[in-house]
C-alpha atoms as a PDB file:
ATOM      1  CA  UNK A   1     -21.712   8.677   0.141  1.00  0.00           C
ATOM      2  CA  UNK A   2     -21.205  12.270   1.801  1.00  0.00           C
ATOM      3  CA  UNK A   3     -23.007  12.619   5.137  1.00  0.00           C
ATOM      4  CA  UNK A   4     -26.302  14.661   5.543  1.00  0.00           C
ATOM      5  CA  UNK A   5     -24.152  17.276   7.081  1.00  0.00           C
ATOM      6  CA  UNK A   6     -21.751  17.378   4.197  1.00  0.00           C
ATOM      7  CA  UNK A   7     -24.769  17.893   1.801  1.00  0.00           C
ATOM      8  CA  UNK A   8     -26.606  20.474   4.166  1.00  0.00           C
ATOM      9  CA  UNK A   9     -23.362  22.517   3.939  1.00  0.00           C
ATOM     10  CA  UNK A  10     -23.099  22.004   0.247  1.00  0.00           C
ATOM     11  CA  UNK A  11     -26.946  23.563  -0.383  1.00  0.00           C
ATOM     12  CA  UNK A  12     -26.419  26.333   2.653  1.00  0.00           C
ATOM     13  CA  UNK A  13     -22.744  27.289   2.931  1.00  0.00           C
ATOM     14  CA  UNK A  14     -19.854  26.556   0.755  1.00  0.00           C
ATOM     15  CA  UNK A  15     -17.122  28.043   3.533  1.00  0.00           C
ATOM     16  CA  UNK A  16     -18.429  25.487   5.792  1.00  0.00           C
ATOM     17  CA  UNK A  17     -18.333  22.617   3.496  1.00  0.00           C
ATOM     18  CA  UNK A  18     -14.649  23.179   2.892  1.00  0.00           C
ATOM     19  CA  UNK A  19     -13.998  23.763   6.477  1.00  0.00           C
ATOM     20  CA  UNK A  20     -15.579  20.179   7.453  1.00  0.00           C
ATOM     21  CA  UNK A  21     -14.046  18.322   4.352  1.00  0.00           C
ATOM     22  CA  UNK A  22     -10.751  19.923   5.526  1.00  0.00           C
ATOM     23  CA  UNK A  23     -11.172  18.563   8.593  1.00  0.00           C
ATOM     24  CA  UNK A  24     -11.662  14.807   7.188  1.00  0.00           C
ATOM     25  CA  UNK A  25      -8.072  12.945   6.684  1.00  0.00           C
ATOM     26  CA  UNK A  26      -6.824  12.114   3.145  1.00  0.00           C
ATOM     27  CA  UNK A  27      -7.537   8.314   3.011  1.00  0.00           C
ATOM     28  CA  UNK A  28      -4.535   6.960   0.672  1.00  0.00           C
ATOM     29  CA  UNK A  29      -5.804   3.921  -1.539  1.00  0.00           C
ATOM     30  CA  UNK A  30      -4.589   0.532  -1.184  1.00  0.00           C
ATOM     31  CA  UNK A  31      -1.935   0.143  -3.872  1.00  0.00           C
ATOM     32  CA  UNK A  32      -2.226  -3.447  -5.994  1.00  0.00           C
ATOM     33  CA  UNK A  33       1.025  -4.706  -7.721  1.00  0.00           C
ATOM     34  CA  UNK A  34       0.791  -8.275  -9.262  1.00  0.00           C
ATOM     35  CA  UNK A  35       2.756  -7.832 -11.746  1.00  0.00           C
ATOM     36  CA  UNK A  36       5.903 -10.732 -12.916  1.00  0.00           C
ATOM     37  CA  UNK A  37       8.554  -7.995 -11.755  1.00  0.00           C
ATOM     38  CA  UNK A  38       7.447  -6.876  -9.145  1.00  0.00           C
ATOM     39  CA  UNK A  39       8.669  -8.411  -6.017  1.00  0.00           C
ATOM     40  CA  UNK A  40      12.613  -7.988  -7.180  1.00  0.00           C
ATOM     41  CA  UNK A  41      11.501  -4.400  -8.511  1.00  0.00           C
ATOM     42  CA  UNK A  42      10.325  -4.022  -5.013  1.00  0.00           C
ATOM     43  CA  UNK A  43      12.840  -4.932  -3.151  1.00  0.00           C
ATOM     44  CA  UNK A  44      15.616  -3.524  -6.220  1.00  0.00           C
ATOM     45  CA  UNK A  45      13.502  -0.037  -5.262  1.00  0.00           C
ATOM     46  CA  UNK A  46      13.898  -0.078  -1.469  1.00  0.00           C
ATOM     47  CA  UNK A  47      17.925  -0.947  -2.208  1.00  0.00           C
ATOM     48  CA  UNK A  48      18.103   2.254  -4.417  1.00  0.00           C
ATOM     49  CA  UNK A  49      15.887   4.631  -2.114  1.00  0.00           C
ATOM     50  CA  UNK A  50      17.683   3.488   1.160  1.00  0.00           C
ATOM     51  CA  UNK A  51      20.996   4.738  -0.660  1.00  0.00           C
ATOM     52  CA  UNK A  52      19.809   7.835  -2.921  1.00  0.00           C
ATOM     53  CA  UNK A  53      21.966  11.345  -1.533  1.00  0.00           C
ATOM     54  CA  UNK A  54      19.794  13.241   0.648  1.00  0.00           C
ATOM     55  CA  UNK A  55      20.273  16.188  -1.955  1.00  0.00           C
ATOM     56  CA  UNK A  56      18.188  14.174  -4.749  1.00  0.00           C
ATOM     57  CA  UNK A  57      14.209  13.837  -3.815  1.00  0.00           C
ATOM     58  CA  UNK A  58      10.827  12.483  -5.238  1.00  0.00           C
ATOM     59  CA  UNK A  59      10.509  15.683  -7.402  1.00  0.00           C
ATOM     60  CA  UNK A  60      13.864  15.369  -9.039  1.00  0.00           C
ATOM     61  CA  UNK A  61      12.861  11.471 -10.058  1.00  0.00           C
ATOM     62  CA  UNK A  62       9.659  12.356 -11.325  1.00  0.00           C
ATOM     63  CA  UNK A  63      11.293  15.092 -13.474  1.00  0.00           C
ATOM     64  CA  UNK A  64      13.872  12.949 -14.285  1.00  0.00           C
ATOM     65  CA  UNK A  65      11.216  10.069 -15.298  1.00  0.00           C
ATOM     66  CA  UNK A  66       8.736  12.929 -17.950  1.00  0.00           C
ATOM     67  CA  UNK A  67      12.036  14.055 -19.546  1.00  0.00           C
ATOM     68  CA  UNK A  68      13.487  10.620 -20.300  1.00  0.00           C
ATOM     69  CA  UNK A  69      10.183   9.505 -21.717  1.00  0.00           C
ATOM     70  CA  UNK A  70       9.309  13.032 -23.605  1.00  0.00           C
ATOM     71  CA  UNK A  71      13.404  12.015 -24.939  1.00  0.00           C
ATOM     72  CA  UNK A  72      12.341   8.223 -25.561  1.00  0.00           C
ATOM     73  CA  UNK A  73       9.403   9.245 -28.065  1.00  0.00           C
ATOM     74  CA  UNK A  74      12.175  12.234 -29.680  1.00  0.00           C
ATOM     75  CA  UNK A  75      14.329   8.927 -29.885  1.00  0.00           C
ATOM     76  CA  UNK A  76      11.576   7.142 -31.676  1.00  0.00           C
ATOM     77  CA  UNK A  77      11.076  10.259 -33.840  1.00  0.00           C
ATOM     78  CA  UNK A  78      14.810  10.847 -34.739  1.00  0.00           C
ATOM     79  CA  UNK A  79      14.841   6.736 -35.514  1.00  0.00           C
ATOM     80  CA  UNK A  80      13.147   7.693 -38.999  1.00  0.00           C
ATOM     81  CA  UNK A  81      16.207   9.067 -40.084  1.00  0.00           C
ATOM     82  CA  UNK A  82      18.774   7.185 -37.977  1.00  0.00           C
ATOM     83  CA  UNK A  83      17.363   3.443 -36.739  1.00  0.00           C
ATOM     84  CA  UNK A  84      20.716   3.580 -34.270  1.00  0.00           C
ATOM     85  CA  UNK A  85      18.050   6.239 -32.315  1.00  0.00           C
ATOM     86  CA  UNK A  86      15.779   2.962 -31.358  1.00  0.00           C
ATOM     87  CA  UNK A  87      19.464   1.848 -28.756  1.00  0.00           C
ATOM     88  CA  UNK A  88      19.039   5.513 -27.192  1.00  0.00           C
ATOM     89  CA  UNK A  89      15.078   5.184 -26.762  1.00  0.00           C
ATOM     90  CA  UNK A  90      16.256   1.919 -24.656  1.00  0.00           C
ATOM     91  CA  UNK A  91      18.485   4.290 -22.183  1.00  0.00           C
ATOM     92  CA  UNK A  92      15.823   6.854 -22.231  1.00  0.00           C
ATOM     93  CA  UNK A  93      13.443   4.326 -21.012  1.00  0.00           C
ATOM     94  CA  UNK A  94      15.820   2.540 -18.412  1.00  0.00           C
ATOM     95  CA  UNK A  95      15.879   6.378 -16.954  1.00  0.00           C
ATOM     96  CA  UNK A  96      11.974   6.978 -17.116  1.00  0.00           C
ATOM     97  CA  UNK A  97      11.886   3.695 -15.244  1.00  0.00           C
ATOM     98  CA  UNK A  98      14.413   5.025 -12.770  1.00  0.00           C
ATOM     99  CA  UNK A  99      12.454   8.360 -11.791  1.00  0.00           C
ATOM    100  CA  UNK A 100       9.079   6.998 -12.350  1.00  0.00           C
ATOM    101  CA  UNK A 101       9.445   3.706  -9.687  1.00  0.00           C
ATOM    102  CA  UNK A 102      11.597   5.634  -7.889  1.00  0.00           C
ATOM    103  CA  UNK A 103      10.299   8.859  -6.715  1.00  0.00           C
ATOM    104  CA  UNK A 104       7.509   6.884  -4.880  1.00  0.00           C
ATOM    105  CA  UNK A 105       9.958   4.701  -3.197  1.00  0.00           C
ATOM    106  CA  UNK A 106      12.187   7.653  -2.099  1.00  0.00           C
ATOM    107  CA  UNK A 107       9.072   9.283  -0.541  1.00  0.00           C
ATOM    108  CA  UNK A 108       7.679   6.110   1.649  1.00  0.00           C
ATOM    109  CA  UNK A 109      11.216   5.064   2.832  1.00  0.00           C
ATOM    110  CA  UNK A 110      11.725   9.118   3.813  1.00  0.00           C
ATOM    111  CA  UNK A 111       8.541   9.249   5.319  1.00  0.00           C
ATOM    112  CA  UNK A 112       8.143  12.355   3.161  1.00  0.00           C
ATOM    113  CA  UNK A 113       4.549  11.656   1.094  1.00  0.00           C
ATOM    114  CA  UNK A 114       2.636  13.403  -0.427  1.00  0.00           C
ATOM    115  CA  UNK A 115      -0.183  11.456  -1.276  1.00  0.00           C
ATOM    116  CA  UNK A 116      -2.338  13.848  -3.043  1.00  0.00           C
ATOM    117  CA  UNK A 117       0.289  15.389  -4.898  1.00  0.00           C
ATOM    118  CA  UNK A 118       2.192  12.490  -5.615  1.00  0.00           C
ATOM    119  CA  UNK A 119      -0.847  10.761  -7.093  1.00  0.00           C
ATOM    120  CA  UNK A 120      -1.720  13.547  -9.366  1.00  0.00           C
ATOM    121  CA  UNK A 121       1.708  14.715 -10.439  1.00  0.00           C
ATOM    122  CA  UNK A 122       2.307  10.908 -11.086  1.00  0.00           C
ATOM    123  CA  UNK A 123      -0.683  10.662 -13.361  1.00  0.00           C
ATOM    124  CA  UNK A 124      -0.342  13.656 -15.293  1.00  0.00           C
ATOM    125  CA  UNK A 125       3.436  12.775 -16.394  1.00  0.00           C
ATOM    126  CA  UNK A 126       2.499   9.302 -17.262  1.00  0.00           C
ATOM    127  CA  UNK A 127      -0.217  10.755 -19.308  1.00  0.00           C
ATOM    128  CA  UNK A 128       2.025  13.611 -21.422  1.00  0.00           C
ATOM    129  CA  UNK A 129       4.794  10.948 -20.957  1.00  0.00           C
ATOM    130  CA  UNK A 130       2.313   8.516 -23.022  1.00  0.00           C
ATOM    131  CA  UNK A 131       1.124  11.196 -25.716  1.00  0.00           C
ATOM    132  CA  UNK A 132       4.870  11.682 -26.164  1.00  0.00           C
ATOM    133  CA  UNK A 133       5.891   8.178 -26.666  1.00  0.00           C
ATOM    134  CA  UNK A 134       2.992   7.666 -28.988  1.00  0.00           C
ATOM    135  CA  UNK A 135       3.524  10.348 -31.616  1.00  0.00           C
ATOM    136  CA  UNK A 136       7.319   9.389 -31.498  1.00  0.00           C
ATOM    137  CA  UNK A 137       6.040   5.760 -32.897  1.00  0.00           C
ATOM    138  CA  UNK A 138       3.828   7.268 -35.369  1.00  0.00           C
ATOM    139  CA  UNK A 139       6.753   9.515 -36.862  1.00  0.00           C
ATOM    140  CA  UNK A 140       9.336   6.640 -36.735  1.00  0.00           C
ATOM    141  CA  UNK A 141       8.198   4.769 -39.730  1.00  0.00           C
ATOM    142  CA  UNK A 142       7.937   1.510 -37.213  1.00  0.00           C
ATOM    143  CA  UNK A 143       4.542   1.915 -36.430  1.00  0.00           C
ATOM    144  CA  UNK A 144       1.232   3.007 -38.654  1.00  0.00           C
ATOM    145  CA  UNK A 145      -0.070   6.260 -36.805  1.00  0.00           C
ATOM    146  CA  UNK A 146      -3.711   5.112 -36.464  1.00  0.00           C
ATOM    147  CA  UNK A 147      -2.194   1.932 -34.356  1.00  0.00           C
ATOM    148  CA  UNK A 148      -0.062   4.479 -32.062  1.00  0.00           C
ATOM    149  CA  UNK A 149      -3.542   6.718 -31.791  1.00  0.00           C
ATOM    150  CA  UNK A 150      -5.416   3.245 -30.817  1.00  0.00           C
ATOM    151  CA  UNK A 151      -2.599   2.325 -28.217  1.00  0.00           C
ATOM    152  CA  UNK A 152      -2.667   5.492 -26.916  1.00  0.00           C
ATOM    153  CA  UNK A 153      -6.376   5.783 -26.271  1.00  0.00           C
ATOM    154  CA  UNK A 154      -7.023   2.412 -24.908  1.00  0.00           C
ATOM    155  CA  UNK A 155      -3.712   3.169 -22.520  1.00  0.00           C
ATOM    156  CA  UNK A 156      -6.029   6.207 -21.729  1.00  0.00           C
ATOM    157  CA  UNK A 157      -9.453   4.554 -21.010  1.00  0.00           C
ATOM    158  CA  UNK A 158      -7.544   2.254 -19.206  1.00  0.00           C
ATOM    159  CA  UNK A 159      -5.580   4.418 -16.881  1.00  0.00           C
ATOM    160  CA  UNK A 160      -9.167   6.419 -16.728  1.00  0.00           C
ATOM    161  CA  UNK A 161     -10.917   3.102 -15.365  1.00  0.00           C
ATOM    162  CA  UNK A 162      -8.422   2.824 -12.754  1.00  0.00           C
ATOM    163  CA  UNK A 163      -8.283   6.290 -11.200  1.00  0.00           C
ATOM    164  CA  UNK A 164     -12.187   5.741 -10.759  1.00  0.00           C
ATOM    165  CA  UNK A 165     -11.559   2.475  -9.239  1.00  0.00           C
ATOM    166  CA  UNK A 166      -8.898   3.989  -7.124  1.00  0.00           C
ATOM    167  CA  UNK A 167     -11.951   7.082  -5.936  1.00  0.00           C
ATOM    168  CA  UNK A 168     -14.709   4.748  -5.875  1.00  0.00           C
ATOM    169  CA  UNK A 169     -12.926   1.646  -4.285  1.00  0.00           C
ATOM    170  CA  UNK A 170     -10.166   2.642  -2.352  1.00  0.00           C
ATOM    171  CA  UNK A 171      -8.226   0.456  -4.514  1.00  0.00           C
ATOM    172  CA  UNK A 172      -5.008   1.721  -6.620  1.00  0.00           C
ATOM    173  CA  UNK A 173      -4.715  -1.154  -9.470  1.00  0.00           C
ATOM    174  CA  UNK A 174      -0.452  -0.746 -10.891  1.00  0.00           C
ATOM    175  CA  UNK A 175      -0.566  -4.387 -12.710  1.00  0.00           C
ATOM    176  CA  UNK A 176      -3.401  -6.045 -14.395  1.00  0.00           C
ATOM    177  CA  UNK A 177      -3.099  -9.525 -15.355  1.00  0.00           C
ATOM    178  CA  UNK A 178       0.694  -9.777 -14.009  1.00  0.00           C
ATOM    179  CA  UNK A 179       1.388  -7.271 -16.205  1.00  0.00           C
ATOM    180  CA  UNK A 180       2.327  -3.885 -15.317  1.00  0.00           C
ATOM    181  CA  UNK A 181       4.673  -0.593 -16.721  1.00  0.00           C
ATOM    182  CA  UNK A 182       7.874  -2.224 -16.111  1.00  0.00           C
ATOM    183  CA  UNK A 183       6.823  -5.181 -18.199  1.00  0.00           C
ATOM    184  CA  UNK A 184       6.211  -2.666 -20.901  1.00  0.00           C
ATOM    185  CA  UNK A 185       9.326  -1.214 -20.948  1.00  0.00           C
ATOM    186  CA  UNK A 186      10.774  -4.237 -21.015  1.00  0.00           C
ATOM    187  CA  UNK A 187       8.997  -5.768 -23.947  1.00  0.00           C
ATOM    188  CA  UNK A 188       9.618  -2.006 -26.001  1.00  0.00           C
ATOM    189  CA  UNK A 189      13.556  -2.440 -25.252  1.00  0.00           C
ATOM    190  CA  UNK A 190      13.321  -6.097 -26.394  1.00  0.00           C
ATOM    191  CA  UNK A 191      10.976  -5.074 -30.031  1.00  0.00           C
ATOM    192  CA  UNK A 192      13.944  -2.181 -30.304  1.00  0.00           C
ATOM    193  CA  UNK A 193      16.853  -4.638 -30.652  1.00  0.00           C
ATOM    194  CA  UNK A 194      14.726  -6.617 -33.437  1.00  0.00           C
ATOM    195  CA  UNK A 195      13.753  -3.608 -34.754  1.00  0.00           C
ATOM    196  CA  UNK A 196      17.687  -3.365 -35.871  1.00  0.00           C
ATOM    197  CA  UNK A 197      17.329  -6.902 -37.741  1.00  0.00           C
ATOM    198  CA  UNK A 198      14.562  -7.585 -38.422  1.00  0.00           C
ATOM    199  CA  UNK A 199      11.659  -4.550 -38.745  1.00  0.00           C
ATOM    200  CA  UNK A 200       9.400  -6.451 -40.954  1.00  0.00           C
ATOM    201  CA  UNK A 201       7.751  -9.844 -40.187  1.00  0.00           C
ATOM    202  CA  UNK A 202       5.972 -12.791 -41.718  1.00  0.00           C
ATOM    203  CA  UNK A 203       7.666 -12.553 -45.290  1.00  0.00           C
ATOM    204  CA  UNK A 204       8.043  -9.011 -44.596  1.00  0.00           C
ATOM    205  CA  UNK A 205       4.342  -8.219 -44.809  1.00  0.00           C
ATOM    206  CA  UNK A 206       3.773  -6.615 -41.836  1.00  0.00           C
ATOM    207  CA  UNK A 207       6.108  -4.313 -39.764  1.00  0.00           C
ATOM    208  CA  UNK A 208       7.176  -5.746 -36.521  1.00  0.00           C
ATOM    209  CA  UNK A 209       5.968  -3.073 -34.428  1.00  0.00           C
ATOM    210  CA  UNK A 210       2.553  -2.763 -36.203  1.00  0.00           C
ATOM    211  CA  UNK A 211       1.710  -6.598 -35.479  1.00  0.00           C
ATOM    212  CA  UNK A 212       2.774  -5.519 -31.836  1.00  0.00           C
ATOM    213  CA  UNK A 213       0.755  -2.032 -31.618  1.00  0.00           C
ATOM    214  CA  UNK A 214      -2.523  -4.116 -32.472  1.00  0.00           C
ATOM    215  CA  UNK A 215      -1.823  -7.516 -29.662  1.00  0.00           C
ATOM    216  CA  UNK A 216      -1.263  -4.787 -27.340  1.00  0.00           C
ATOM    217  CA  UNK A 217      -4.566  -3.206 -28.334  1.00  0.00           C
ATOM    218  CA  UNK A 218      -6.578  -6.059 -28.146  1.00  0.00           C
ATOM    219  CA  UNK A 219      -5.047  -7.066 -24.968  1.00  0.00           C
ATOM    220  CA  UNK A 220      -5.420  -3.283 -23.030  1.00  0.00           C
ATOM    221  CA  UNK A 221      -9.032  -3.655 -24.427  1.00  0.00           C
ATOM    222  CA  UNK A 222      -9.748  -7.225 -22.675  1.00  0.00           C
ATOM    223  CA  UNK A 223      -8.107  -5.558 -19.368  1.00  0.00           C
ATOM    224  CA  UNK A 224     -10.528  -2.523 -19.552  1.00  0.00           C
ATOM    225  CA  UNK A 225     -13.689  -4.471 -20.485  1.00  0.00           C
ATOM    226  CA  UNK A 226     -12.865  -7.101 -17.598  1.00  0.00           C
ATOM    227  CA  UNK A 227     -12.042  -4.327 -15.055  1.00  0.00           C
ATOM    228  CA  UNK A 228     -14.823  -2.503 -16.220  1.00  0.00           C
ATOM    229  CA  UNK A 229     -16.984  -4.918 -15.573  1.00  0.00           C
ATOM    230  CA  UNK A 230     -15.989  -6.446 -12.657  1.00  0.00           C
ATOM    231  CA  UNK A 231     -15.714  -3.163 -10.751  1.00  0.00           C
ATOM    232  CA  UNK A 232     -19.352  -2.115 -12.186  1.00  0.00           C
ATOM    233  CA  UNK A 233     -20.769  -5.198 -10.643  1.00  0.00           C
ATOM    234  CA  UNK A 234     -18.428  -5.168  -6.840  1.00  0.00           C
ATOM    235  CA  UNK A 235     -20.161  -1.710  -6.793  1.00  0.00           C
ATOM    236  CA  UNK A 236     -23.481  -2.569  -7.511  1.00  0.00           C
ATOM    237  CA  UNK A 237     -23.426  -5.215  -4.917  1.00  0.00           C
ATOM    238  CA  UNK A 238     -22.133  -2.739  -2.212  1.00  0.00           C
ATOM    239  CA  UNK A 239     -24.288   0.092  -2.994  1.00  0.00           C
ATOM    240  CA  UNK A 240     -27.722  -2.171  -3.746  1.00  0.00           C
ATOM    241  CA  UNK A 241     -30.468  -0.514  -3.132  1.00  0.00           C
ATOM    242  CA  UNK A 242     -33.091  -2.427  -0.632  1.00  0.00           C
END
C-alpha cells in the first residue's frame, strides 16, 4: 500500500512523486523453482555461466533464446511439407533453452543484473516466443488450430497470474506442480520423435499431438484455477480489513 506521502504527491505533484519513488530501491522478487529438473539444471547453469567468454552476455542469450523459438514454430510450420522439420524444431528448442536459462545465470554469476529489465525483456520474448510456437503447431497439420489457440491462451492467463503474484507477493513462481519450461521442452522433443512413427493414436482416431494440446489444457487450467485461488485467499488474509 503506497504511503500517505506517496499519495499526497500523486494528488499535488507528479515531479515529486517520481522523485520519492526514485528514491525507493527496486525490491527483486523471491524466485520459486520446484520443478523435477531443476536442481541439475541449476547447477548444469552455474557450470555453463562460470565458463561462457566474457565477449558473449545476457543480451546475446536472450536473443539467442526468441530466435531459436520464433525458428522452432517456422520448424513446426515447414513440418507440413517436410515431417524431417519436427528433428530441427528439437535443436531449435535445445538453443531457446540455452539462451533462455542462461542469460539469467550469466547475469547473477557476473554480478551484472538487471532486474527490471531482465524481468520484462524475459517476459515479453517468452510471450512472442509462445505466439510463435503456437501458430507453427496450428500450420503443421499435427495439431487442430483451435487446440494451439486454447494452449496458447491458458499459457497466457497463466503467465498473467504469475506476474501479479510476482507484484502483489513478492513471489516469482518458474515451476508449478514440479513442472516448469524445461519440462516442456522436454516432453515437445519427446512427442516430435513419435510424431515420425506414429502421428496418429488410438486406432488412428486422434492425432498424437491433438490428444496432447488438450491434457496440457486441462492441466495449465487446474494450475491457474489453484494459483488463482490460493493467492486470492493468502491476500485476503494479509490485507483483511478490521
Amino acid at each position: 500500500m503506497a504511503s500517505p506521502w506517496i499519495e499526497f504527491c500523486e494528488q499535488a505533484n507528479p515531479g515529486v512523486l517520481s522523485e520519492a519513488r526514485g528514491s525507493q530501491p527496486f525490491q527483486n522478487a523471491r524466485r520459486v523453482q520446484e520443478s523435477v529438473s531443476s536442481a541439475a539444471e541449476k547447477r548444469a547453469l552455474v557450470w555453463m555461466a562460470e565458463r561462457t567468454p566474457a565477449w558473449i552476455n545476457s543480451d546475446h542469450l536472450t536473443l539467442l533464446g526468441f530466435v531459436a523459438e520464433i525458428s522452432a514454430g517456422a520448424g513446426y510450420a515447414l513440418s507440413h511439407w517436410n515431417r524431417y522439420w519436427l528433428l530441427g524444431v528439437i535443436g531449435f528448442l535445445a538453443l531457446n533453452w540455452l539462451g533462455d536459462s542462461l542469460d539469467g545465470t550469466l547475469a547473477r554469476v557476473r554480478q551484472r543484473q538487471r532486474p527490471r529489465y531482465g524481468f520484462y525483456v524475459d517476459h515479453m520474448v517468452d510471450s512472442f516466443g509462445a505466439l510463435a510456437l503456437m501458430s507453427g503447431l496450428s500450420i503443421s497439420g499435427y495439431m487442430h488450430p483451435y487446440i494451439a489457440i486454447g494452449l496458447l491462451i491458458v499459457f497466457l492467463l497463466l503467465s498473467i497470474q504469475s506476474y501479479l503474484a510476482t507484484y502483489t507477493l513478492g513471489e516469482f513462481q518458474l515451476s508449478f506442480w514440479k513442472f516448469g519450461p524445461t519440462e516442456i521442452r522436454i516432453l515437445l522433443a519427446g512427442g516430435n520423435i513419435a510424431l515420425l512413427f506414429q502421428p496418429m493414436i488410438w486406432h488412428r482416431h486422434y492425432r498424437l499431438f491433438d490428444v496432447g494440446g488438450v491434457v496440457g489444457i486441462i492441466g495449465m487450467a487446474a494450475m491457474l484455477v489453484f494459483s488463482t485461488a490460493r493467492n486470492t485467499m493468502r491476500l485476503f488474509r494479509e490485507e483483511r480489513l478490521s
